[in-house]
Protein backbone atom coordinates (compact mmCIF):
# COMPACT_ATOMS: atom_id res chain seq x y z
CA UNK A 1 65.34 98.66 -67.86
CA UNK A 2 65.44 97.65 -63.99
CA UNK A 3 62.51 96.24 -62.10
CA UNK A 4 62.89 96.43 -58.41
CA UNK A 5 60.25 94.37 -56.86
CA UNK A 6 60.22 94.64 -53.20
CA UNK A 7 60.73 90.87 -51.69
CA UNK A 8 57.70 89.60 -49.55
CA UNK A 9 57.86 89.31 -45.57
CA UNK A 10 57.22 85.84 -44.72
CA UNK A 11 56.61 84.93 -41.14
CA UNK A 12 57.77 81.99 -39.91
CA UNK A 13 55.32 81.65 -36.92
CA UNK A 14 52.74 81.48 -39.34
CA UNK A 15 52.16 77.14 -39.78
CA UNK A 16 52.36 77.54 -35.69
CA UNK A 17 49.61 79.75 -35.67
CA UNK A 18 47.55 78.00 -38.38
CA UNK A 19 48.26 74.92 -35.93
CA UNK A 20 46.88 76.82 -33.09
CA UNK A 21 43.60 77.29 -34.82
CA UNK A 22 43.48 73.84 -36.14
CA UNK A 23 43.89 72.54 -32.37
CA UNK A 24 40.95 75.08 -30.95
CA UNK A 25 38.39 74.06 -33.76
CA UNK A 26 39.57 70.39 -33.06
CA UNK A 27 38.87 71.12 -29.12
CA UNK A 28 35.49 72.68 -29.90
CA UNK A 29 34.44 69.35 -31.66
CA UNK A 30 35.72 67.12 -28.76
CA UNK A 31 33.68 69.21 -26.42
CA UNK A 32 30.79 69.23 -28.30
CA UNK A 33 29.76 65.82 -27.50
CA UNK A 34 30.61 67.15 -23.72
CA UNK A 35 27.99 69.67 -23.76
CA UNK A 36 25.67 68.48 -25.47
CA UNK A 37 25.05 65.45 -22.94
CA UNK A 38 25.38 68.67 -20.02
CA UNK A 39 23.07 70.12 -21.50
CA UNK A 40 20.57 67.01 -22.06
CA UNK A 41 21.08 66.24 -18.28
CA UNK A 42 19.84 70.12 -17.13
CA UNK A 43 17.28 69.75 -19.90
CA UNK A 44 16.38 66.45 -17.71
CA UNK A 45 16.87 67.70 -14.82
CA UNK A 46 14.54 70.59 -15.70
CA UNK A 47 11.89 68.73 -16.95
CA UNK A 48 11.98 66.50 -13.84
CA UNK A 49 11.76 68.96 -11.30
CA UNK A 50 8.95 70.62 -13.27
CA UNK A 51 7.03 67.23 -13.27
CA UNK A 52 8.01 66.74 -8.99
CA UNK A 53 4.61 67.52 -7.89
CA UNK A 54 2.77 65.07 -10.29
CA UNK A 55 5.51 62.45 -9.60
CA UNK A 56 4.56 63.06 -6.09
CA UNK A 57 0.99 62.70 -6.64
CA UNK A 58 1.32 59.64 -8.62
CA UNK A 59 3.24 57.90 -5.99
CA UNK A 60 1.28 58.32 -2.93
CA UNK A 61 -2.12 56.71 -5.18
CA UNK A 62 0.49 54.08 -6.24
CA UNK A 63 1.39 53.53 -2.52
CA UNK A 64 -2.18 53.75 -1.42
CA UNK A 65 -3.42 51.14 -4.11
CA UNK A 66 -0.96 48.54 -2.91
CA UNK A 67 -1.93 49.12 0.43
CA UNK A 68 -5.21 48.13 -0.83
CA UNK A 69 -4.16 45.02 -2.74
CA UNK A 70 -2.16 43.99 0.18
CA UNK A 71 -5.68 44.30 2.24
CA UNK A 72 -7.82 42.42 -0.39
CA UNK A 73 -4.75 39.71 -0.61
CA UNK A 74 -5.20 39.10 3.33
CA UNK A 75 -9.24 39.32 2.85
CA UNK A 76 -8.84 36.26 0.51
CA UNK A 77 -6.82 34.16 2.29
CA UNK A 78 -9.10 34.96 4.75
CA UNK A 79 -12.40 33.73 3.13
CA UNK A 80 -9.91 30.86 1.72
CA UNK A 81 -9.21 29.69 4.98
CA UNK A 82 -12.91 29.99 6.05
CA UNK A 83 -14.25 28.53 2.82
CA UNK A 84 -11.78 25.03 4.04
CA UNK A 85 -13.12 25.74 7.48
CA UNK A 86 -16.68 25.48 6.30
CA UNK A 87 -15.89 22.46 3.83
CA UNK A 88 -14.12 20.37 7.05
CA UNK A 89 -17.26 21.19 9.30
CA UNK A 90 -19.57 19.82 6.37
CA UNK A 91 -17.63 17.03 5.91
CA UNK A 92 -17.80 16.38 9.29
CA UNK A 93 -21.20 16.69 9.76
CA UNK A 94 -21.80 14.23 6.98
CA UNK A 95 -18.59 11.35 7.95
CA UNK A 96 -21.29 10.36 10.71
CA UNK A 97 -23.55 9.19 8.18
CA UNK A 98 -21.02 6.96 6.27
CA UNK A 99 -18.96 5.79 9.21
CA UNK A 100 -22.18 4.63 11.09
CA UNK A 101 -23.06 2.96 7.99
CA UNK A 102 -19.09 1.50 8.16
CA UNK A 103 -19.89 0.11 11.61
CA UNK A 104 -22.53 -1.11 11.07
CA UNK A 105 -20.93 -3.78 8.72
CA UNK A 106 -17.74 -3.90 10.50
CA UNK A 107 -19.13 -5.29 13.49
CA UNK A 108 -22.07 -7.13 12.61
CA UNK A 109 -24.24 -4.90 14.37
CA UNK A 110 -26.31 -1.19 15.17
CA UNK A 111 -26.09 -1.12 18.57
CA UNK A 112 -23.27 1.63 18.37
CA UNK A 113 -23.51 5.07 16.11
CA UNK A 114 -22.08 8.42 16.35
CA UNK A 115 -23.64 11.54 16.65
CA UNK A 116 -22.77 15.12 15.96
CA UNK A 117 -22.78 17.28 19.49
CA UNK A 118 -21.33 20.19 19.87
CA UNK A 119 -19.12 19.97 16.90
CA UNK A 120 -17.91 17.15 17.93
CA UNK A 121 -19.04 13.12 17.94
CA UNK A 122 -20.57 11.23 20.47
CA UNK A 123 -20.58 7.62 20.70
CA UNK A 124 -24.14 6.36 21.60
CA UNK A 125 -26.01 3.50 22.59
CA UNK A 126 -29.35 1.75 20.41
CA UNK A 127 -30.90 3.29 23.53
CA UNK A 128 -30.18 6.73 22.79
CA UNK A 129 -27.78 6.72 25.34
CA UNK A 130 -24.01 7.96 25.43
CA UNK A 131 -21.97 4.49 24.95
CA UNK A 132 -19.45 5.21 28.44
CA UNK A 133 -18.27 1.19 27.96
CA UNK A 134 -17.03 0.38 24.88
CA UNK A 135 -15.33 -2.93 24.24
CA UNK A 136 -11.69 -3.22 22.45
CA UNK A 137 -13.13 -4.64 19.21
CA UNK A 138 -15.61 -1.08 19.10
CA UNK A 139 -12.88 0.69 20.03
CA UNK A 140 -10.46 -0.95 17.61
CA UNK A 141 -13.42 -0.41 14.94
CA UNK A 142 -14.30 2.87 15.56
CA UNK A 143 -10.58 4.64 15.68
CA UNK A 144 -9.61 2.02 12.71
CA UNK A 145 -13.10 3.18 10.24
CA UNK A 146 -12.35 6.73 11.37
CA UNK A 147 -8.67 7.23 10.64
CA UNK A 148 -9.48 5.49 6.89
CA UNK A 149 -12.29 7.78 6.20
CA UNK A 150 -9.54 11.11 7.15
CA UNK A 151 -7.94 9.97 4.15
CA UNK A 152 -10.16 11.07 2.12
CA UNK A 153 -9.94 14.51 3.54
CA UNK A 154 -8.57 17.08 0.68
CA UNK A 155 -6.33 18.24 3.04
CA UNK A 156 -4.22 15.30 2.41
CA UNK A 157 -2.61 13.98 -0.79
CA UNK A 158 -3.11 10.44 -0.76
CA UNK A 159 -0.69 9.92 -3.94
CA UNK A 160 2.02 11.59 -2.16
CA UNK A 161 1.06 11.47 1.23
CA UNK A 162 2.47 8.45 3.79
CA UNK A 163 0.46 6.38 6.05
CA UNK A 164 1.36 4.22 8.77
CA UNK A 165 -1.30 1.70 10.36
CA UNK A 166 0.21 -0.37 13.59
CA UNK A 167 -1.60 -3.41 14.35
CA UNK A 168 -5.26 -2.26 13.79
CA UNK A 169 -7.32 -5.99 13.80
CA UNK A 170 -6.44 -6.21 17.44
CA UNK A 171 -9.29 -7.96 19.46
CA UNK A 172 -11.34 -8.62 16.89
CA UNK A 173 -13.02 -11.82 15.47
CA UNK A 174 -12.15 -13.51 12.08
CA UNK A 175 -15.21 -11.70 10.16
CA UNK A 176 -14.15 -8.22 10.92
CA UNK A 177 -10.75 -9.21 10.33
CA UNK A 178 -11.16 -9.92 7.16
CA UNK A 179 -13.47 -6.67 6.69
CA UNK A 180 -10.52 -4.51 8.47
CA UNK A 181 -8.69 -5.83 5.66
CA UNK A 182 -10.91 -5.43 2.87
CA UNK A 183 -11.34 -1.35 4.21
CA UNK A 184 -7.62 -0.99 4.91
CA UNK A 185 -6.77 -2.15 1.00
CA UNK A 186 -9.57 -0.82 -0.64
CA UNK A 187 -9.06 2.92 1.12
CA UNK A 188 -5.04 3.06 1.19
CA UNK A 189 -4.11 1.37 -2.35
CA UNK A 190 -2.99 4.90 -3.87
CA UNK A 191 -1.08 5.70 -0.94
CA UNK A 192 2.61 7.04 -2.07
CA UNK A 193 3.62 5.29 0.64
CA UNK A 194 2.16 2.61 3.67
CA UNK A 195 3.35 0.80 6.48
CA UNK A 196 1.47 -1.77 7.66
CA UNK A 197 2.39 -3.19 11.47
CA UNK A 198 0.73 -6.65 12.89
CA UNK A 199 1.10 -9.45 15.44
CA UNK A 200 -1.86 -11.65 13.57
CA UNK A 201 -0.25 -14.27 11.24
CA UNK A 202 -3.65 -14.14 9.11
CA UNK A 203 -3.75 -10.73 8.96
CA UNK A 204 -0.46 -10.38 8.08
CA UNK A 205 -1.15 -13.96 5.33
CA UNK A 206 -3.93 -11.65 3.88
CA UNK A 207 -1.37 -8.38 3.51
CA UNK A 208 1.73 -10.56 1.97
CA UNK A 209 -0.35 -11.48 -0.82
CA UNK A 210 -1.85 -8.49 -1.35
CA UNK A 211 1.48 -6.78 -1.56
CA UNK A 212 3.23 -9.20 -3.23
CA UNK A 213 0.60 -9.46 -5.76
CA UNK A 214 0.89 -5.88 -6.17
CA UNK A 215 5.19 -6.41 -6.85
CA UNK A 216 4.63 -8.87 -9.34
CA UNK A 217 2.58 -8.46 -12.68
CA UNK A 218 5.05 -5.32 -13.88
CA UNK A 219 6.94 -4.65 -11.11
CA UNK A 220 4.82 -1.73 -10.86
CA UNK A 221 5.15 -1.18 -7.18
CA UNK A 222 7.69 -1.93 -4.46
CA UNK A 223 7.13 -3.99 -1.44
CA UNK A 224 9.25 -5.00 1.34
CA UNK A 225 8.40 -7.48 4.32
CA UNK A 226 10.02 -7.02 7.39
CA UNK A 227 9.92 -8.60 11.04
CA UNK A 228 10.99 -6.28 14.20
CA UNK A 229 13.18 -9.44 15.93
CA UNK A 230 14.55 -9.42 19.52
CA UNK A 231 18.77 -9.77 19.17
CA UNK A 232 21.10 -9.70 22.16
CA UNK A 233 24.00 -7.03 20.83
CA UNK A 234 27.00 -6.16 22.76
CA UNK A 235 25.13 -8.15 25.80
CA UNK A 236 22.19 -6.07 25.15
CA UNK A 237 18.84 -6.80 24.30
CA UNK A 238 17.66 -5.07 21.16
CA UNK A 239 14.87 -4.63 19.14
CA UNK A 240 15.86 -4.49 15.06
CA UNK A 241 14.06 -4.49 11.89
CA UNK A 242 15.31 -7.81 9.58
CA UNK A 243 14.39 -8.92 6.29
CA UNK A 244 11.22 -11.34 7.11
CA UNK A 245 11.92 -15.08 7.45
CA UNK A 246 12.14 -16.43 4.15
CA UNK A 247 9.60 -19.07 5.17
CA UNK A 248 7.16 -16.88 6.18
CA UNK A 249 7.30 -15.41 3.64
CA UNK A 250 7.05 -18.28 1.26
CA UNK A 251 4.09 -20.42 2.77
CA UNK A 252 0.83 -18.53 3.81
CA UNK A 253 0.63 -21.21 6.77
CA UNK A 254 2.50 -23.44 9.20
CA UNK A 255 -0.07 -25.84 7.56
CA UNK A 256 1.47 -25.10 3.75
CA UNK A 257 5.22 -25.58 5.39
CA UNK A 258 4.46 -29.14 7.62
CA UNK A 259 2.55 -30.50 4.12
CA UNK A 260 5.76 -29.31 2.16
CA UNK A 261 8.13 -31.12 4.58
CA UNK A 262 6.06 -34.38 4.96
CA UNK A 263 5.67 -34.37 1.01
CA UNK A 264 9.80 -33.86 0.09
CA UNK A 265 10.48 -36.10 2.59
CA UNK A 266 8.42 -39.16 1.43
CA UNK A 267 10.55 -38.69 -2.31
CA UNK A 268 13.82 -38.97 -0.66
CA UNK A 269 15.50 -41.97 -1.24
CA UNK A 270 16.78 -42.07 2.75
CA UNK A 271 16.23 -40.14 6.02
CA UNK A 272 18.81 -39.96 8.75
CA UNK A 273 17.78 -40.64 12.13
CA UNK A 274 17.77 -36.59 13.03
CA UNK A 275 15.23 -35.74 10.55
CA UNK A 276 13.10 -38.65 11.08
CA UNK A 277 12.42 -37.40 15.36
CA UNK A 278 11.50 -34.26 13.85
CA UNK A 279 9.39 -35.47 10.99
CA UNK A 280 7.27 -37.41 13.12
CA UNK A 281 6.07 -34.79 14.94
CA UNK A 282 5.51 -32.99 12.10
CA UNK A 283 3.42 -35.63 10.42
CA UNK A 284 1.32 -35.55 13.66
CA UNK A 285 0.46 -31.94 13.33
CA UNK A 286 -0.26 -31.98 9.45
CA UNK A 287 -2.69 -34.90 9.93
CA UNK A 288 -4.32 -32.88 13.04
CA UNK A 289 -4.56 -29.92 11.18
CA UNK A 290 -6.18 -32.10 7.68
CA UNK A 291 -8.47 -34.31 10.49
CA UNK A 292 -9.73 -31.29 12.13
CA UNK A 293 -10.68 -29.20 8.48
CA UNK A 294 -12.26 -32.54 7.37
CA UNK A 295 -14.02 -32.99 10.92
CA UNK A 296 -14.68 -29.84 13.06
CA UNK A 297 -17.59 -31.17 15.12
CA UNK A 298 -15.37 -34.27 16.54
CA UNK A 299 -13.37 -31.27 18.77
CA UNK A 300 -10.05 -32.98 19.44
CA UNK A 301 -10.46 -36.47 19.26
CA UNK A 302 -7.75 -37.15 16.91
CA UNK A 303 -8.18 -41.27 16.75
CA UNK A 304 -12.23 -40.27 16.02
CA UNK A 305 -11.48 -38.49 13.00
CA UNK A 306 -9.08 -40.72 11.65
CA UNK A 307 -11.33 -43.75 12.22
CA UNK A 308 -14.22 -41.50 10.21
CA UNK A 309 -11.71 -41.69 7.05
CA UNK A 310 -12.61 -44.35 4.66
CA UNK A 311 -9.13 -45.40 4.39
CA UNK A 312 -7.32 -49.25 4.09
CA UNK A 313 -7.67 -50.24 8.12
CA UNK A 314 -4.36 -51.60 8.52
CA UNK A 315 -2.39 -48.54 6.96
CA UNK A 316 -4.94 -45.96 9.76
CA UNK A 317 -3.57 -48.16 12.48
CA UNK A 318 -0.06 -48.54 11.61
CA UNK A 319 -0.32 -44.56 11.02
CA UNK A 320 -2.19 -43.96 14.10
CA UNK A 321 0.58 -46.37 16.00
CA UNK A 322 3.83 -44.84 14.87
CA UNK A 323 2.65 -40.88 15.13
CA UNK A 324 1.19 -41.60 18.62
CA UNK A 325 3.99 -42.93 20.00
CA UNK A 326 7.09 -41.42 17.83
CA UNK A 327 5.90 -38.25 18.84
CA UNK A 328 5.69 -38.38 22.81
CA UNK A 329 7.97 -39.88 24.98
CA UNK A 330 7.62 -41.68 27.97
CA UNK A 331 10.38 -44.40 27.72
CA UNK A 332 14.15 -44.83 26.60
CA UNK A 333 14.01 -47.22 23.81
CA UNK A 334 17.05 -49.99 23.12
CA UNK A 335 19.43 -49.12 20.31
CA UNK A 336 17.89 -51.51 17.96
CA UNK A 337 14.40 -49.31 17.74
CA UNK A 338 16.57 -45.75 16.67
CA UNK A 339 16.94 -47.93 13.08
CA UNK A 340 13.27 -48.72 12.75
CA UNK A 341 12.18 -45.21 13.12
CA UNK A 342 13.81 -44.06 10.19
CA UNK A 343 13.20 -47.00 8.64
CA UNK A 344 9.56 -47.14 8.92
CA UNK A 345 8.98 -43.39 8.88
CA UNK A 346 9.10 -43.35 4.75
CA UNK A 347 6.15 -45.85 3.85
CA UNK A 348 4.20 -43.75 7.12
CA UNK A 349 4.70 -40.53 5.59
CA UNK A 350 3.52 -41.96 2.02
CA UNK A 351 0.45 -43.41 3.89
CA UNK A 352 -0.25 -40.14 5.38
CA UNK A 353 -0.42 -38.44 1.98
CA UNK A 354 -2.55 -41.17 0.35
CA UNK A 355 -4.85 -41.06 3.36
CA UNK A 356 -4.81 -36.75 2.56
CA UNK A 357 -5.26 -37.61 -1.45
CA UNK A 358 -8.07 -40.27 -0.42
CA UNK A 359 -10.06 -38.06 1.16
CA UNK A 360 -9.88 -35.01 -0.61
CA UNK A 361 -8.47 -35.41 -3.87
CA UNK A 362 -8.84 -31.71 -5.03
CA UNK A 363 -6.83 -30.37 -1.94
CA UNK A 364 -3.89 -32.79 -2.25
CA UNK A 365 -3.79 -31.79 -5.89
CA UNK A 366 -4.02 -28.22 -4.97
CA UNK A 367 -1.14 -28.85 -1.95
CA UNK A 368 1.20 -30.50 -4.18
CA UNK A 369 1.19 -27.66 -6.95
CA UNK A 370 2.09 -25.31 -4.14
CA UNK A 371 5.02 -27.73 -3.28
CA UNK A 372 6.31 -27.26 -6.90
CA UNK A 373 6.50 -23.43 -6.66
CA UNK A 374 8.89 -23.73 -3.57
């Protein structure tokens, strides 16, 4: 028995097609991502343009609220400023008060006062009547009291703020000197920074040791003294700021520097001729300056004072003898006296000091610890 089966028709495009469907379904899923994110964006875009008019809406009360703010912003800087205003007028108003009560001390004195006209201050009179004439010490006063009680305006930060004062005890006597001094130090010790400018040597004595007692417990603060020197430069005349001299800056007086001198000279073992022309002098202007503290009524009678000293007679005369004549010169001496100047100038300078520690024990004492710190 035969079977005839009739053989299958294969086509052999048939894995391309099946390939070609596999590619399209594979297309369709990479561009499904494509249009989704197309059709998010209309969705979007829909939504948006549906929502225009309120967007609208909302923006112009956006833009009219910060018009506002911007309005009430400039309103409060406004009543800022005037509040300050208001606060400055006050204050001036009231700085009359204290700084008449300031001048008062400062000078000794009410005959001068300030009063508020027309905003502004008038100097007047203990007759009630404008002050036209006012001497250099008031005016020193006045401008110095004034300027000190600005710094204590708010508009100024003392801690960081600078301040420069230039020679403000200028025609004044030694009280309000030493009250200039006592305002300046007492209103201006925060300062961040302060310059203080002076021809007086005891003004400037009294701000030395004020600063350099301010440099030295923990170093705390830094001070600088400093001297504005004439120099000829490039055959010019200039003007230049120098370190200070260091012995101004070490002794508070010419007085504290002559006592030093006389005192390390009478423990040298020898002085050479030079030294001994200059030392008399010197010794003449340390005893003037001791004779005149220990006797102010006698004027300048020098040989008055020293004959009120209870001192040994001979060693006054000899004293008297040598300083007299070593230090003025009206002859030319022979050869032989150039030795007995130096010679004798030792045992006059040691009289000289015992004649000081005679008198007033407690001041020599005092004078020769200040030696032993220099």
């Amino acid at each position: 028995m035969s079977l005839n089966v009739e053989k299958p028709h294969i086509d052999l495009h048939v894995g391309d097609k099946f390939n070609q469907i596999i590619q399209k379904h594979n297309q369709i899923s990479r561009d499904f991502d494509i249009q989704v994110n197309q059709s998010a964006k209309i969705l979007v875009e829909d939504m948006i343009a549906n929502s225009a008019d309120d967007y609208l809406r909302l923006d112009e009360i956006k833009h009219a609220k910060d018009i506002k703010q911007n309005s009430l912003e400039v309103d409060f800087l406004s009543i800022e400023n005037k509040i300050t205003q208001l606060k400055s007028e006050i204050q001036e108003y009231l700085d009359p008060i204290e700084l008449n009560k300031d001048l008062q001390m400062y000078l000794g004195h009410n005959d001068i006062r300030l009063e508020v006209v027309d905003g502004g201050y008038c100097v007047m009179r203990n007759n009630n009547i404008p002050a036209d004439f006012l001497s250099e010490g008031e005016k020193t006063a006045l401008a110095l009291l004034y300027f000190l009680k600005s710094l204590q305006d708010d508009r100024f930060n003392m801690n960081e703020g600078i301040i420069v004062i230039d020679d403000p005890i200028s025609s004044l006597d030694s009280n309000a000197l030493h009250l200039a001094f006592g305002y300046i130090k007492a209103r201006t010790k925060n300062a961040g920074q302060l310059f203080i400018f002076t021809h007086n040597f005891t003004f400037f004595g009294l701000v030395k040791k004020w600063f350099q007692n301010l440099a030295r417990p923990k170093k705390t603060r830094q001070t600088g003294l400093y001297a504005l020197n004439r120099v000829s430069y490039d055959d010019k005349s200039k003007t230049m700021l120098q370190k200070l001299d260091p012995l101004l800056e070490k002794f508070e007086s010419e007085y504290q520097y002559l006592f030093k001198c006389i005192y390390d000279a009478s423990v040298k073992e020898s002085i050479d001729l030079q030294e001994a022309y200059l030392l008399s002098n010197a010794s003449r202007r340390l005893l003037e300056a001791f004779l005149s503290f220990r006797f102010p009524s006698l004027s300048t009678h020098f040989y008055r004072k020293l004959e009120r000293v209870e001192f040994n007679e001979a060693k006054k005369i000899r004293i008297y003898q040598f300083i007299n004549i070593q230090s003025h010169y009206n002859t030319i001496d022979p050869p032989m006296h150039y030795q007995s100047v130096s010679g004798e100038l030792k045992g006059v300078l040691n009289d000289i000091l015992e004649l000081m520690n005679t008198e007033d024990p407690n001041h020599f004492k005092a004078m020769k610890q200040l030696c032993s710190k220099h």
